[in-house]
C-alpha atoms as a PDB file:
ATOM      1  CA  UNK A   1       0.914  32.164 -23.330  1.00  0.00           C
ATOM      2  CA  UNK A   2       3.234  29.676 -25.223  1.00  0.00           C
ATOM      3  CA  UNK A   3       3.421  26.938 -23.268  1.00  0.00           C
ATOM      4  CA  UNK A   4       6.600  24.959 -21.838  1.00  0.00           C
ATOM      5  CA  UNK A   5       7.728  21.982 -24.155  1.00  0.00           C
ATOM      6  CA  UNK A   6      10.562  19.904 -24.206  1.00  0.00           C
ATOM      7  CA  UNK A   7      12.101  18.226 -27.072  1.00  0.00           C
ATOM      8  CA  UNK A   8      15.462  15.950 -27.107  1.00  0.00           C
ATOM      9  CA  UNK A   9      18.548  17.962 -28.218  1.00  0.00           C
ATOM     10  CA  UNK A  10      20.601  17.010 -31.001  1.00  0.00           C
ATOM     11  CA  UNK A  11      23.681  17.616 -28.662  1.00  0.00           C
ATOM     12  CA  UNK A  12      23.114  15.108 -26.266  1.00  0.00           C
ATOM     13  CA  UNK A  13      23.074  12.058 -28.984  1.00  0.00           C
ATOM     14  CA  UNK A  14      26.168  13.215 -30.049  1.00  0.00           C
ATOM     15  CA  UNK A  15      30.164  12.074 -28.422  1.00  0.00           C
ATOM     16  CA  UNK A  16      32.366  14.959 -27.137  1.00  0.00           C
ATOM     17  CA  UNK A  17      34.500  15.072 -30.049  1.00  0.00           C
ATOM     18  CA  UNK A  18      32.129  14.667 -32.661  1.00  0.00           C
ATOM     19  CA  UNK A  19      32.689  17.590 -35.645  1.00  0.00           C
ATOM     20  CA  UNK A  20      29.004  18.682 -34.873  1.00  0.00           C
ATOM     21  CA  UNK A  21      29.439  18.771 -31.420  1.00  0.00           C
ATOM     22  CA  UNK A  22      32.858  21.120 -30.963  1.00  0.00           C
ATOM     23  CA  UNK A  23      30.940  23.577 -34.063  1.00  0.00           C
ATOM     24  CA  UNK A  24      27.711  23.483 -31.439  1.00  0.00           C
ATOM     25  CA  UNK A  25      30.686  24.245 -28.683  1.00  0.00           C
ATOM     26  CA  UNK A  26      31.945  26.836 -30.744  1.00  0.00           C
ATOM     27  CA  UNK A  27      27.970  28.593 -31.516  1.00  0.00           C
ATOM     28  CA  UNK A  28      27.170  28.123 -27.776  1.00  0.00           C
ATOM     29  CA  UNK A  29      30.065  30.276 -27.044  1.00  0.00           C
ATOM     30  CA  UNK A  30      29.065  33.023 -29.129  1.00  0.00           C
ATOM     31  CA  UNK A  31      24.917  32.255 -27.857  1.00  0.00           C
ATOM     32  CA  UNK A  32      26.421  32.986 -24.256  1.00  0.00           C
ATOM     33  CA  UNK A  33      28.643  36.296 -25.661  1.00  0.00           C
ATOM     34  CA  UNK A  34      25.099  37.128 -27.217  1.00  0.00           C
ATOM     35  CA  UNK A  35      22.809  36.913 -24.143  1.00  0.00           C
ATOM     36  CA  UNK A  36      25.658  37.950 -22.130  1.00  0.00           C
ATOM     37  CA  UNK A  37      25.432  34.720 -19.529  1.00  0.00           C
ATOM     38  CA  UNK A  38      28.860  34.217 -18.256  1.00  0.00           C
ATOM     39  CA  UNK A  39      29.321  37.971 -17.475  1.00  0.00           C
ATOM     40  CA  UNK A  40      26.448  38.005 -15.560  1.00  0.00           C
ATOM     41  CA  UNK A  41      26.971  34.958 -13.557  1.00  0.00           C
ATOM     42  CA  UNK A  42      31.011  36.596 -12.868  1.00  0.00           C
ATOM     43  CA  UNK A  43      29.231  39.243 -11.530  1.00  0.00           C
ATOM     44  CA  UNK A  44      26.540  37.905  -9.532  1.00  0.00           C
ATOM     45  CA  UNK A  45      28.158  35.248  -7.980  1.00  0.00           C
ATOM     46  CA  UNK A  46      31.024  36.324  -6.360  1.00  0.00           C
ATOM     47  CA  UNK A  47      29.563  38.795  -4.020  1.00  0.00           C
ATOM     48  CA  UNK A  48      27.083  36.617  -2.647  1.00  0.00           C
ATOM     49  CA  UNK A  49      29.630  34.070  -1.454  1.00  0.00           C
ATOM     50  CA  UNK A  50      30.678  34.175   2.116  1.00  0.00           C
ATOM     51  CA  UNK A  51      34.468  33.328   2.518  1.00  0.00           C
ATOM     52  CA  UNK A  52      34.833  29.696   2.734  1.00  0.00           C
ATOM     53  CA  UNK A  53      31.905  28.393   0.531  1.00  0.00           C
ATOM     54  CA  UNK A  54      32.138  26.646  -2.821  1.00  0.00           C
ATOM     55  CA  UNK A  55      30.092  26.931  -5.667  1.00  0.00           C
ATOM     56  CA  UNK A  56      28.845  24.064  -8.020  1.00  0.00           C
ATOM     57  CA  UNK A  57      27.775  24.258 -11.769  1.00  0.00           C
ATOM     58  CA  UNK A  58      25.724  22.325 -12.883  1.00  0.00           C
ATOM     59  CA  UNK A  59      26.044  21.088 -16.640  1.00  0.00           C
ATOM     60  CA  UNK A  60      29.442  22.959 -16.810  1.00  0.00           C
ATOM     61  CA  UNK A  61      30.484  21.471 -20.423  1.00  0.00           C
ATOM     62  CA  UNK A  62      33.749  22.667 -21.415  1.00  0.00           C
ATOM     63  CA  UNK A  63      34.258  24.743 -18.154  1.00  0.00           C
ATOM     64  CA  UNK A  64      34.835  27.998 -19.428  1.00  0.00           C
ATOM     65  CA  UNK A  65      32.178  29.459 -17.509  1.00  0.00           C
ATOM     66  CA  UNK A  66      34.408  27.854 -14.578  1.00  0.00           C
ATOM     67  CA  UNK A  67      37.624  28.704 -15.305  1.00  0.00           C
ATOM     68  CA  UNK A  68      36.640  32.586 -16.015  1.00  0.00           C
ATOM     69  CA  UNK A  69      35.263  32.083 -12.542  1.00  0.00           C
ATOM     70  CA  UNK A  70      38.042  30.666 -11.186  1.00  0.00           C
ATOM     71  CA  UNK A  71      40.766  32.837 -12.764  1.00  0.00           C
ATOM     72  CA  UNK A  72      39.011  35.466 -10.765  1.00  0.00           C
ATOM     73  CA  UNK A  73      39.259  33.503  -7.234  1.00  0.00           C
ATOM     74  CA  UNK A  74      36.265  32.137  -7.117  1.00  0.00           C
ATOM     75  CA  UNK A  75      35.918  28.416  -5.994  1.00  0.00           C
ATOM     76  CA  UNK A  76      34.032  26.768  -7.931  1.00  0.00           C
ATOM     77  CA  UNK A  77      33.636  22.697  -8.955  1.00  0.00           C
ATOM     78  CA  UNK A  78      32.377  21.289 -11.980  1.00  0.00           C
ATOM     79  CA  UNK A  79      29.596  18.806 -12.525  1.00  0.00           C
ATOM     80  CA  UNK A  80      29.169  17.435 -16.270  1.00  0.00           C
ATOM     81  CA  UNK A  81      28.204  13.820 -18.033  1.00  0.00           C
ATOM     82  CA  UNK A  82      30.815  15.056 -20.163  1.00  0.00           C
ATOM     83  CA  UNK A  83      34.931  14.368 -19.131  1.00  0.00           C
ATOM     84  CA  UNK A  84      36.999  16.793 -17.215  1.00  0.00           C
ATOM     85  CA  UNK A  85      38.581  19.621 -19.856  1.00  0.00           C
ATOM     86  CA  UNK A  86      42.219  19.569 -20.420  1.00  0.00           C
ATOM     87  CA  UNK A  87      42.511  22.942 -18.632  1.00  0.00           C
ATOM     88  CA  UNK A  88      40.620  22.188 -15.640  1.00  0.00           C
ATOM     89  CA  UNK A  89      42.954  23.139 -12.695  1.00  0.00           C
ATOM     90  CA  UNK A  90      43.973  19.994 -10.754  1.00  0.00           C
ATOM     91  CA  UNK A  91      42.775  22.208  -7.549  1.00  0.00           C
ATOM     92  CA  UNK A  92      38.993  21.951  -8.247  1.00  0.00           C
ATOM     93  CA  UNK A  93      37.178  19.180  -8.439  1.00  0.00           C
ATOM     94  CA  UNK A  94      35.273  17.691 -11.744  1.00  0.00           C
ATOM     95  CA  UNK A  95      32.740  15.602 -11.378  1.00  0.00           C
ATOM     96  CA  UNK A  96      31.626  13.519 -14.230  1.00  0.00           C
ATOM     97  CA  UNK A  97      28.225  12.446 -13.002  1.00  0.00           C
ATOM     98  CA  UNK A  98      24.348  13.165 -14.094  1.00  0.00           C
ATOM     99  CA  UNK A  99      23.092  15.740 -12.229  1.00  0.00           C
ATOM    100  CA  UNK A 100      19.536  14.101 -10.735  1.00  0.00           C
ATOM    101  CA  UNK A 101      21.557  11.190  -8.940  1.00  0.00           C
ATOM    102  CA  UNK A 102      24.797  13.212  -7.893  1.00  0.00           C
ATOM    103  CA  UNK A 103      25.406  12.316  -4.415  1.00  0.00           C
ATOM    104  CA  UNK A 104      27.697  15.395  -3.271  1.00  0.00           C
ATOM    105  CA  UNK A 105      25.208  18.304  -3.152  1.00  0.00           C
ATOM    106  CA  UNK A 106      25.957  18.411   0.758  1.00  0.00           C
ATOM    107  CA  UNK A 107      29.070  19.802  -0.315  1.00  0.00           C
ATOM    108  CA  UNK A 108      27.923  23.100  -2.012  1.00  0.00           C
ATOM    109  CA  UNK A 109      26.617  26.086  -0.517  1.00  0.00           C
ATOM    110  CA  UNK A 110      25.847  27.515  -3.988  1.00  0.00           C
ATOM    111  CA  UNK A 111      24.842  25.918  -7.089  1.00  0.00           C
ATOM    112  CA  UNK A 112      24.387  27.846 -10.081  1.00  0.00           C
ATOM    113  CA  UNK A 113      23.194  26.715 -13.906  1.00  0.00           C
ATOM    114  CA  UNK A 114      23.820  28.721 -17.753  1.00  0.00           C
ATOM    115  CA  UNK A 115      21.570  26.991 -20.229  1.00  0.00           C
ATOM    116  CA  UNK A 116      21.185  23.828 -18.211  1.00  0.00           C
ATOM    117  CA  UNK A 117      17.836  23.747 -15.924  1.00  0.00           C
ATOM    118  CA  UNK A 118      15.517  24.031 -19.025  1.00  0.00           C
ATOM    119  CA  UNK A 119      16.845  20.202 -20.340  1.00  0.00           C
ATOM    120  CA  UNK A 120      13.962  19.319 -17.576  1.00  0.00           C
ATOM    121  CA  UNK A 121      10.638  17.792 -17.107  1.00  0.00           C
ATOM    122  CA  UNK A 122       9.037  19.305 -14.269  1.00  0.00           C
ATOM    123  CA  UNK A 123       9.359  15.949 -12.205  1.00  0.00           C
ATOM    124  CA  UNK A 124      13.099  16.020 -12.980  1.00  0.00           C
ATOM    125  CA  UNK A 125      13.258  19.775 -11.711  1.00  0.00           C
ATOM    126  CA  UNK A 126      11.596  18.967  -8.294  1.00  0.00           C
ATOM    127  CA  UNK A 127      13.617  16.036  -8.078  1.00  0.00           C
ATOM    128  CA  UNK A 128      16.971  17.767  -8.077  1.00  0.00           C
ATOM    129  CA  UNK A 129      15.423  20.890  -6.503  1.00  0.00           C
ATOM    130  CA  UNK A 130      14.406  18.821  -3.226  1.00  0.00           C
ATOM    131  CA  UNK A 131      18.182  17.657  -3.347  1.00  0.00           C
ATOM    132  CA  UNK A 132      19.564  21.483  -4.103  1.00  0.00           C
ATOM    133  CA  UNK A 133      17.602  23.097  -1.398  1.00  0.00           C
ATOM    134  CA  UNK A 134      18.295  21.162   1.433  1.00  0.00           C
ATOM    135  CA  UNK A 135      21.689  22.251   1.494  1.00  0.00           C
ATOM    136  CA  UNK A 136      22.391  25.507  -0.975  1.00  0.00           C
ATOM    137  CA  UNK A 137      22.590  29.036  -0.167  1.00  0.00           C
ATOM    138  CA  UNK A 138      22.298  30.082  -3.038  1.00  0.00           C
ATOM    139  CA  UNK A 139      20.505  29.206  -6.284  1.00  0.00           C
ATOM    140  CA  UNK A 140      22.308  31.173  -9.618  1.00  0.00           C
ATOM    141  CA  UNK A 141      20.380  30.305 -13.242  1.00  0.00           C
ATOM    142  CA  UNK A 142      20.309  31.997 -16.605  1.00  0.00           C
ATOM    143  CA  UNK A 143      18.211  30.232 -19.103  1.00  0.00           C
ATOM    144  CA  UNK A 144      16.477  30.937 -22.206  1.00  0.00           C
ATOM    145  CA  UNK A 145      13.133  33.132 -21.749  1.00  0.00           C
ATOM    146  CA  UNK A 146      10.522  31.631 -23.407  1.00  0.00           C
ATOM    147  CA  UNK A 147       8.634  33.059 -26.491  1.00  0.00           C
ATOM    148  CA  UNK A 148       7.883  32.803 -30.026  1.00  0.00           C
ATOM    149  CA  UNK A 149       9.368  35.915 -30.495  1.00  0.00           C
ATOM    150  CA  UNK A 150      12.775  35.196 -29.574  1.00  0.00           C
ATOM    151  CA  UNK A 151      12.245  31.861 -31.374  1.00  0.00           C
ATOM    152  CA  UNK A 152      11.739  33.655 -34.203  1.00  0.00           C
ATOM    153  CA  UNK A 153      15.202  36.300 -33.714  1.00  0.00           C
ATOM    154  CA  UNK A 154      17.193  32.978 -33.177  1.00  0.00           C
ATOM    155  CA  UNK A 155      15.685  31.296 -36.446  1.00  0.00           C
ATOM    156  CA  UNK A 156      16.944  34.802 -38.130  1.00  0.00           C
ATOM    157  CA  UNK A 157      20.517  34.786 -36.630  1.00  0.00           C
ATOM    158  CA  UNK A 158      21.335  31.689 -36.300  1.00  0.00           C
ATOM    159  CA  UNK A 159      22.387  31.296 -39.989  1.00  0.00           C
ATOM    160  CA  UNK A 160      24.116  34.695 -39.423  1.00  0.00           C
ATOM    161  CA  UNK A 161      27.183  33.420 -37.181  1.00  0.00           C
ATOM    162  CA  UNK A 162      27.674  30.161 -38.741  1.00  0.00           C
ATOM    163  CA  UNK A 163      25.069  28.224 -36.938  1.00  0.00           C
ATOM    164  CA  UNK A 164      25.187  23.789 -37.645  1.00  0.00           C
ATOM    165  CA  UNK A 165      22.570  22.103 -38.111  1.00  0.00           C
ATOM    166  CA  UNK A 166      22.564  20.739 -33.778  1.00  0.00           C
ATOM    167  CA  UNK A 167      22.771  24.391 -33.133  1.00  0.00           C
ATOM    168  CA  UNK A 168      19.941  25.311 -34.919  1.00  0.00           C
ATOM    169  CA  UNK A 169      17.741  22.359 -33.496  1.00  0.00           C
ATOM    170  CA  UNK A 170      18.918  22.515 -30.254  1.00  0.00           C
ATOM    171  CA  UNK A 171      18.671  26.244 -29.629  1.00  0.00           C
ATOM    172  CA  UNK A 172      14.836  26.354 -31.140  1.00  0.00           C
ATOM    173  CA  UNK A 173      13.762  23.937 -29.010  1.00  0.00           C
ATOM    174  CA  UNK A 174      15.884  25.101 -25.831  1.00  0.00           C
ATOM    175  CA  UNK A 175      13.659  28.309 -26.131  1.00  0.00           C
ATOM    176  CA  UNK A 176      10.150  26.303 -25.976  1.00  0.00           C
ATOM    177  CA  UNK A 177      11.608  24.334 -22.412  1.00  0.00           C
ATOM    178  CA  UNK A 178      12.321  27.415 -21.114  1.00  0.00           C
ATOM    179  CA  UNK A 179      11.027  30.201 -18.694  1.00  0.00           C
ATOM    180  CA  UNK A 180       9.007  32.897 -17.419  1.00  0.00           C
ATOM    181  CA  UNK A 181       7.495  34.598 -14.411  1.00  0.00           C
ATOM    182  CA  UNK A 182       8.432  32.241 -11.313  1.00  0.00           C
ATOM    183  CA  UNK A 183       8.183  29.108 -13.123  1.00  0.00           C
ATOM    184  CA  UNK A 184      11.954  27.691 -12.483  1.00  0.00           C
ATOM    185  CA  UNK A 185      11.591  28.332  -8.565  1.00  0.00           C
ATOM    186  CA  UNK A 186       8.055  26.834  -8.341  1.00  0.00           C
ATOM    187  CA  UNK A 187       9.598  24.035  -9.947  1.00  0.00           C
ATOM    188  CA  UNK A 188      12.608  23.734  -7.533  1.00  0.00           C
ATOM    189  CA  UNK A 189      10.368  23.730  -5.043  1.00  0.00           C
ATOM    190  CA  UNK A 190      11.637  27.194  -3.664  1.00  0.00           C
ATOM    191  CA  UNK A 191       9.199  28.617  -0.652  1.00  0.00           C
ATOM    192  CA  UNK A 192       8.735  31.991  -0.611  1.00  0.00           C
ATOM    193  CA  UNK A 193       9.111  31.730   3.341  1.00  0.00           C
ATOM    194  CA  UNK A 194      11.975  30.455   3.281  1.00  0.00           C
ATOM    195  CA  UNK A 195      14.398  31.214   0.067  1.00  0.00           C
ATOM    196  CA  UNK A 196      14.368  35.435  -1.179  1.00  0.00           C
ATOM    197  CA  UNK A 197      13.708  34.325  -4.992  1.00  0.00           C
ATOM    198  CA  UNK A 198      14.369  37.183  -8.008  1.00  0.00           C
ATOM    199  CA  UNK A 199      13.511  35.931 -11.491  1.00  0.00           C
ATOM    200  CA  UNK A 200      13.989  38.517 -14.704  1.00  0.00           C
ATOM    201  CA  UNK A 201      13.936  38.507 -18.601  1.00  0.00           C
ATOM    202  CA  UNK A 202      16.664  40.696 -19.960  1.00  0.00           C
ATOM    203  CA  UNK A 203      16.425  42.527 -22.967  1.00  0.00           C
ATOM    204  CA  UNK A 204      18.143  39.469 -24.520  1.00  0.00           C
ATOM    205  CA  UNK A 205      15.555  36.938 -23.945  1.00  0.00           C
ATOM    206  CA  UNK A 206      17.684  35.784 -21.129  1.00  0.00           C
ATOM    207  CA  UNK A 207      15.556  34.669 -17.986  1.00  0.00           C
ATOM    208  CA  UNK A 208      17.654  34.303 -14.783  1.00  0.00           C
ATOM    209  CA  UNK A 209      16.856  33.890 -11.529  1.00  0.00           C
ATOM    210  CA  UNK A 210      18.987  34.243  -7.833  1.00  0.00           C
ATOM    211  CA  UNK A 211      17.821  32.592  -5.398  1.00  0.00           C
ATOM    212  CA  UNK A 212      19.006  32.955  -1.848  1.00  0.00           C
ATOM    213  CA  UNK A 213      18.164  31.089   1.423  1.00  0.00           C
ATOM    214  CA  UNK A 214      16.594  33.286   4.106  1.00  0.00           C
ATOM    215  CA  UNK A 215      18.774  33.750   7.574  1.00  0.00           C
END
């Protein structure tokens, strides 16, 4: 089994508006069209909600995952290091804050993640999981599945759309941090007697996992 590593991403030495960061904006939008992430958390989200709870993501970036979200009347905050888009409605909250010392979990009954929970060390995922899980719901992620295989597919297309340089880096070693089996909810700190947890790799390496609090 290839095990979990983590390696720092290019992104995250670069400013917002650096030219290699908005082309790595621009190949992370067509990474998500690829694996199909932001479809599947617009569908898997909104049903789950009860009427009156807000949702949280985590690492939201340039909020489009957000604002598809809430275009379809879903509320939902955002939660990035980086600033508030230009299009974020004044109606939701942004908060520009790290996620491991983010005081306003209390305020969330469901949190979900795209791409974002790999970025980890395991001490840093049971950190923020014992945070998460004393007040969430519902738990939402869809990460990269880890395997040298689909290492090896995103070496091959990468160049194919346009790829830089960050994206390249960045999405190799995304793959090596991230999961399979029931490693992300083991790492939250998720127990089985108490949170229904459902963790699957898609045909497009995707690994995501829904987690939901037991009545």
């Amino acid at each position: 089994m290839m095990p979990r590593t983590l390696e720092p991403e290019l992104l995250d030495s670069l400013p917002p508006d650096h030219p290699d960061a908005l082309h790595n904006r621009r190949d992370l939008r067509l990474v998500n069209q690829l694996m199909g992430n932001h479809r599947w958390l617009a569908c898997t989200l909104p049903p789950r909600l009860h009427p009156g709870e807000t949702a949280l993501e985590l690492g939201a970036g340039t909020g489009e995952l957000g604002l598809r979200l809430i275009a379809a009347g879903v509320p939902v905050d955002g939660l990035d290091l980086w600033p508030r888009p230009t299009p974020w409605p004044a109606g939701r909250n942004w908060h520009a804050a790290n996620l491991l010392t983010f005081p306003g979990y209390a305020g969330y009954a469901a949190v979900i993640g795209n791409l974002i929970f790999h970025q980890f060390s395991a001490a840093e995922l049971a950190a923020v999981g014992a945070v998460i899980r004393r007040h969430a719901r519902i738990i939402l992620a869809r990460e990269p599945a880890r395997s040298r295989l689909s290492q090896y597919i995103y070496r091959g297309l990468a160049p194919l759309f346009g790829a830089n340089h960050v994206s390249r880096h960045d999405g190799y070693v995304s793959i090596a941090a991230g999961f399979i089996g029931d490693e992300l909810p083991r790492a939250l700190g998720l127990n089985p007697a108490e949170w229904d947890c459902e963790c699957v790799i898609t045909t497009r390496y995707a690994y995501q996992m829904i987690a939901i609090r037991r009545a």
